[in-house]
Protein backbone atom coordinates (compact mmCIF):
# COMPACT_ATOMS: atom_id res chain seq x y z
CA UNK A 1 108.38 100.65 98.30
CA UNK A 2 108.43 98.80 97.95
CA UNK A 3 111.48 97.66 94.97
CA UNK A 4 111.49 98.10 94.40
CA UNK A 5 113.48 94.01 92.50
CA UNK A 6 115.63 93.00 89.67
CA UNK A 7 117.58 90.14 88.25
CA UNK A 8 120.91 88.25 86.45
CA UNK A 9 122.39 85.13 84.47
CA UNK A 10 125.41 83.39 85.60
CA UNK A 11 124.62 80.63 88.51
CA UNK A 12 127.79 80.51 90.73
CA UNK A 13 129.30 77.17 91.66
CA UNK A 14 129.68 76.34 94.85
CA UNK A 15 133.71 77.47 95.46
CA UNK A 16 132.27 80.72 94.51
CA UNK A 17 129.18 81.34 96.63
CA UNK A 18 131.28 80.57 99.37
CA UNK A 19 133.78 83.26 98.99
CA UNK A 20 131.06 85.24 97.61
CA UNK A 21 131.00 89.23 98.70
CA UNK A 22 127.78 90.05 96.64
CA UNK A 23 125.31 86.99 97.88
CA UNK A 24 125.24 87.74 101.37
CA UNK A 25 124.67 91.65 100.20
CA UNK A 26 121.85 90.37 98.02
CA UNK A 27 120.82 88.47 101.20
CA UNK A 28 120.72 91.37 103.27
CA UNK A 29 119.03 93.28 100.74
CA UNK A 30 116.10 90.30 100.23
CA UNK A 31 115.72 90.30 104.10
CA UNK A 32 115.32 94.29 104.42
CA UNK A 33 112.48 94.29 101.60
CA UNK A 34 110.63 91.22 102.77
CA UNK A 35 108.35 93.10 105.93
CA UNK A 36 107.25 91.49 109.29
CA UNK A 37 103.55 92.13 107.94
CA UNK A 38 100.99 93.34 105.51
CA UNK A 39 101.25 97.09 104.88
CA UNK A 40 99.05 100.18 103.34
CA UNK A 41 100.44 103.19 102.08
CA UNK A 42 99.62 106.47 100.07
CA UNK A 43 102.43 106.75 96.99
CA UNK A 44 102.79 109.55 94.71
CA UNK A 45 104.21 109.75 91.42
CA UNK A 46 105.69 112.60 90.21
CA UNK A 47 106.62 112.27 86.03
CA UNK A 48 107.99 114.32 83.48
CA UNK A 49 108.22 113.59 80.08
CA UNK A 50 109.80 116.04 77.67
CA UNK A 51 107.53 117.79 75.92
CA UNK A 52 104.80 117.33 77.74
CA UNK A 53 105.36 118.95 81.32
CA UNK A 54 104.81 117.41 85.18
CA UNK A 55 101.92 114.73 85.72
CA UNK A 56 101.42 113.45 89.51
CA UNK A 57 99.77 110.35 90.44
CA UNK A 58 98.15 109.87 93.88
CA UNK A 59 97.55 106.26 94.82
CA UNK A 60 96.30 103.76 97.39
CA UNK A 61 98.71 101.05 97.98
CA UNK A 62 98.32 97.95 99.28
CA UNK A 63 101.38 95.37 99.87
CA UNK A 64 100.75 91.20 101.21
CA UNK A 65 104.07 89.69 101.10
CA UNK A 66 103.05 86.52 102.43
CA UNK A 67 102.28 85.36 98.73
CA UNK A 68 103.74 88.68 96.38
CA UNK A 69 100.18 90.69 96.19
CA UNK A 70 99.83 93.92 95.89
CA UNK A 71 96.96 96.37 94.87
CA UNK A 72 97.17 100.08 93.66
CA UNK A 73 93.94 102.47 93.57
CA UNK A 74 94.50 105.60 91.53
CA UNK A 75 92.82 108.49 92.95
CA UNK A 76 94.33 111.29 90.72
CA UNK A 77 94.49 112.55 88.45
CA UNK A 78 90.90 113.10 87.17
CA UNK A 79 91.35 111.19 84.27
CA UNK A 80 93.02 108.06 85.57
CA UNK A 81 90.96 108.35 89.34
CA UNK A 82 89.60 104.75 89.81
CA UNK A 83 91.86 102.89 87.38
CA UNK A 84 94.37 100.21 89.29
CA UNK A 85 96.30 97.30 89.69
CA UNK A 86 96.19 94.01 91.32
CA UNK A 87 98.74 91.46 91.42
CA UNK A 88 98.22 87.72 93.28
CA UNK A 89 100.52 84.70 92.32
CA UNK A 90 101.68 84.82 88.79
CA UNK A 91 98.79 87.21 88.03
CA UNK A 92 98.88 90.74 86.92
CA UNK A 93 95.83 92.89 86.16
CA UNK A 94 95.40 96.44 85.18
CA UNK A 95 91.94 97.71 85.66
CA UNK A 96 90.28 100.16 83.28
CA UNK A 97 87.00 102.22 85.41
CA UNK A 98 85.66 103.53 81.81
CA UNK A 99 85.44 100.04 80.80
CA UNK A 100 85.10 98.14 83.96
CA UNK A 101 87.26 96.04 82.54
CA UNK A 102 90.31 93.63 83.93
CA UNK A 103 93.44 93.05 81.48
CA UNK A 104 96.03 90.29 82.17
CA UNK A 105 99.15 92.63 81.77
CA UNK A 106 102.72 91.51 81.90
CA UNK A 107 105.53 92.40 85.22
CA UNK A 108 106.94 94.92 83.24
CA UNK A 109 103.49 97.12 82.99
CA UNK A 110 103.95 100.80 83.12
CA UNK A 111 102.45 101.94 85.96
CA UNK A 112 99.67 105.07 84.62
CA UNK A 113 101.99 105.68 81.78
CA UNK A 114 104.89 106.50 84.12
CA UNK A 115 108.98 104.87 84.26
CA UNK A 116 108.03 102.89 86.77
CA UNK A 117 107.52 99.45 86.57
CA UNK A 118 104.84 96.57 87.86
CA UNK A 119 107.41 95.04 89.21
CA UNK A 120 109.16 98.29 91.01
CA UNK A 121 105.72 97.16 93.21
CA UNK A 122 107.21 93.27 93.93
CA UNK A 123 109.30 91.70 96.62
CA UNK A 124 111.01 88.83 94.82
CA UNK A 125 113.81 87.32 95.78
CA UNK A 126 116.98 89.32 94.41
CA UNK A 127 119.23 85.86 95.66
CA UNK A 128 116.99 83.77 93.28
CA UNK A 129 116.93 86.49 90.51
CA UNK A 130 120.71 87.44 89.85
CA UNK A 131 123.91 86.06 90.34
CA UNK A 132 127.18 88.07 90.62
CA UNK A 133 128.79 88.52 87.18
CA UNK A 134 132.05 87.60 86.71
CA UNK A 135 134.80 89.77 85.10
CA UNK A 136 137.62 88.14 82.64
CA UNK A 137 139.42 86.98 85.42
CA UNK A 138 136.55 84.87 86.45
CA UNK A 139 136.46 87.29 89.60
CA UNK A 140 133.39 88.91 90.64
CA UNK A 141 133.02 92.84 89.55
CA UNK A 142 133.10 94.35 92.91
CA UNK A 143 134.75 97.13 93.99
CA UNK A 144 134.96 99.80 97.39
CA UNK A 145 133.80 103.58 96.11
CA UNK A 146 132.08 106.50 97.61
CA UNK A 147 128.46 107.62 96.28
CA UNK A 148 128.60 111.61 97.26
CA UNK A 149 130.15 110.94 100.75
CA UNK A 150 128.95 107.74 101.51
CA UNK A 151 131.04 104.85 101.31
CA UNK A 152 129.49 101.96 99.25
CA UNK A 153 130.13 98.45 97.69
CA UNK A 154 129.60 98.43 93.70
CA UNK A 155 128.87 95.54 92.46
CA UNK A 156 127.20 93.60 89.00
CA UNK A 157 124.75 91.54 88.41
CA UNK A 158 123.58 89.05 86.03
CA UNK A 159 119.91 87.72 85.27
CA UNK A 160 119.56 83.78 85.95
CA UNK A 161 115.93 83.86 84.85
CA UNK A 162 114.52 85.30 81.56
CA UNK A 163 111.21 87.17 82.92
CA UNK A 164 113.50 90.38 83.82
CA UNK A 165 112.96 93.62 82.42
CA UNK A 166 116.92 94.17 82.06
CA UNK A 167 119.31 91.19 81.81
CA UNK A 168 122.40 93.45 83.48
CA UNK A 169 122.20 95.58 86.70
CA UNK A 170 125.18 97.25 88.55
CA UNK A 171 124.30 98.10 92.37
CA UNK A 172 125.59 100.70 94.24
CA UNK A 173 124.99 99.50 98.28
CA UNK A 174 126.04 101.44 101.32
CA UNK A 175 128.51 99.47 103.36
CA UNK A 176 127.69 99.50 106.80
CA UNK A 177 123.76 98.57 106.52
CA UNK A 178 123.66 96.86 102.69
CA UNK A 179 121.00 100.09 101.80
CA UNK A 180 120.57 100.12 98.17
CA UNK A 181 121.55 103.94 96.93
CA UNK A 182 121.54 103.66 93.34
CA UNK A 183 121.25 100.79 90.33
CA UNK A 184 121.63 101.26 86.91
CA UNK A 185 119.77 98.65 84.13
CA UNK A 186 121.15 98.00 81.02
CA UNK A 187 119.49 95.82 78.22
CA UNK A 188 120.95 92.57 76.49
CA UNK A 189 123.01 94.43 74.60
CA UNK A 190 124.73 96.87 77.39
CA UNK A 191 122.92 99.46 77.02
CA UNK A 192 121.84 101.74 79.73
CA UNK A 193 118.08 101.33 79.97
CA UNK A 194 117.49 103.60 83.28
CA UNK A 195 119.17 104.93 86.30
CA UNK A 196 117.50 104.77 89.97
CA UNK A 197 118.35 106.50 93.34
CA UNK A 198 116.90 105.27 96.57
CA UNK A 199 116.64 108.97 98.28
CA UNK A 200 115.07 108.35 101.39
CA UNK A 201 114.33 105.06 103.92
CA UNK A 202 112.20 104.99 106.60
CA UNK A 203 111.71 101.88 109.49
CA UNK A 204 108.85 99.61 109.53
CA UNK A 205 109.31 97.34 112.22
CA UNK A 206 112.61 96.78 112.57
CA UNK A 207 112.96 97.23 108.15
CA UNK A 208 113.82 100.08 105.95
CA UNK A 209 111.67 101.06 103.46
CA UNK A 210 112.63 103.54 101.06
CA UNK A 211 110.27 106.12 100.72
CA UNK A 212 112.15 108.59 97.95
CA UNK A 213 112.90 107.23 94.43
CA UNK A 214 113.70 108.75 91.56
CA UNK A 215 113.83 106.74 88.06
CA UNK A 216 115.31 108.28 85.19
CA UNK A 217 114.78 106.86 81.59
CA UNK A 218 118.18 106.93 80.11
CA UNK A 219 116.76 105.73 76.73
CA UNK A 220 114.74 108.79 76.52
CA UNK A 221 116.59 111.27 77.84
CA UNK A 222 114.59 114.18 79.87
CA UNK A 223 112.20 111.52 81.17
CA UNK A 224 112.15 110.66 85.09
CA UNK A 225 109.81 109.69 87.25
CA UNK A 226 110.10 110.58 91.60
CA UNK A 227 107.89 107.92 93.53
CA UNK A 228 106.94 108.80 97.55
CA UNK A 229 105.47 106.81 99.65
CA UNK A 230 103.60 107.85 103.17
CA UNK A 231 100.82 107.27 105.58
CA UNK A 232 102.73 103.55 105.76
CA UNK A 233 100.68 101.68 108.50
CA UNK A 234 101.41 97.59 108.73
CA UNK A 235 99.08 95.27 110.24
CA UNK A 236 96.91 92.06 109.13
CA UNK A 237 94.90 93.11 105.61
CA UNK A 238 91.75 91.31 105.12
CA UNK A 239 91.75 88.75 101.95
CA UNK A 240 89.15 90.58 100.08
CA UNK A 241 91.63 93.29 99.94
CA UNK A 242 93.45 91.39 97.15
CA UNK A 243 90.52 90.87 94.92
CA UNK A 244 89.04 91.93 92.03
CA UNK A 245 85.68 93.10 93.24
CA UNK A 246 87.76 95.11 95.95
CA UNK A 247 89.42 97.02 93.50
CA UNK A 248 86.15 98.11 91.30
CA UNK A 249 84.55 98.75 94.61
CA UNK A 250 87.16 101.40 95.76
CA UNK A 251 86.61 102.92 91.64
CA UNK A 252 83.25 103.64 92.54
């Protein structure tokens, strides 16, 4: 999936970005995510919310990184089959099949009322979202740890743009391939916004994907949301793919 992206503050100079350990991570990371080629998919989201039991989400997904697109078709359940979302350039719809209507929605869009995210669905640029924050000794926060058994890099992040959904992240990233295993978010003022694990990659020509996720909303606790992906095929999409008369077509 996809992002599955997010973002920090604090531009290094140049002394630092040459002795850097987090860009070239952040590099790696940006390289992985961007693939060879267009790509289709089948996702499902799996959400609970306390209180109100499991809800899964089938969708069509449709990824053009050439220029950040992306389409989703929602095909269950019942009452949210042939609702979606389309994203080209700067633009972000969510499309409404009762209405047949298209709304100009912002990045940080739930996705059918679930914890993830819009732009969980994006491939931009980690390098030109976040910079590596700095701790009081003007050193970057990096350290050498072990996630379960695997040894990983942990390392923070701060937003250098202001369209982010959380201004702080801290990465967790295996150390022999740069595989993102887990990220935390926290909000302007430090707190912890949600938790995410990257379960489960799978190759795409010659790039990992990661096919498991599970989001949990650490602002309301008992909330979490597990998105698979499947059925991944790459190869040239047609243009009309990426439109809206595609996506009311496929609601029909």
């Amino acid at each position: 999936m996809l992002k599955l992206a997010t973002l920090l503050l604090l531009c290094c100079g140049p002394a630092l970005a040459a002795d850097s350990r987090v860009t070239p991570i952040l590099k790696a990371i940006d390289y992985n995510y961007r693939l060879k080629s267009d790509v289709r998919a089948d996702v499902t989201m799996t959400q609970q919310k306390a209180g109100q039991g499991t809800k899964i989400i089938d969708m069509a997904y449709y990824r053009r990184d050439a220029d950040d697109a992306f389409l989703i078709a929602i095909r269950a359940p019942e009452n949210e089959k042939g609702n979606g979302y389309l994203r080209v350039g700067d633009n972000f719809w969510m499309y409404r099949k009762n209405t047949r209507t298209f709304q100009h929605v912002n990045r940080d869009e739930s996705i059918a009322g679930t914890d993830a995210r819009g732009d969980d669905f994006e491939t931009r640029k980690l390098e030109e979202l976040y910079a590596p924050a700095l701790g009081t000794d003007g050193k970057e926060v990096f350290a050498e740890e072990t996630l379960g058994k695997v040894p990983v890099y942990r390392f923070e992040l701060k937003a250098k743009v202001s369209d982010v959904d959380y201004p702080r992240q801290i990465y967790w990233t295996r150390r022999d391939n740069n595989l993102l295993l887990k990220q935390e978010s926290y909000s302007g003022s430090g707190t912890l916004m949600q938790t995410a694990y990257f379960l489960k990659f799978t190759e795409v020509e010659g790039r990992f994907v990661p096919v498991k996720q599970l989001f949990i909303d650490e602002f309301e606790k008992g909330n979490r949301t597990i998105v698979e992906i499947s059925a991944i095929v790459p190869g040239k999409l047609a243009d009309s793919i990426f439109t809206k008369p595609y996506l009311e077509n496929l609601s029909k």
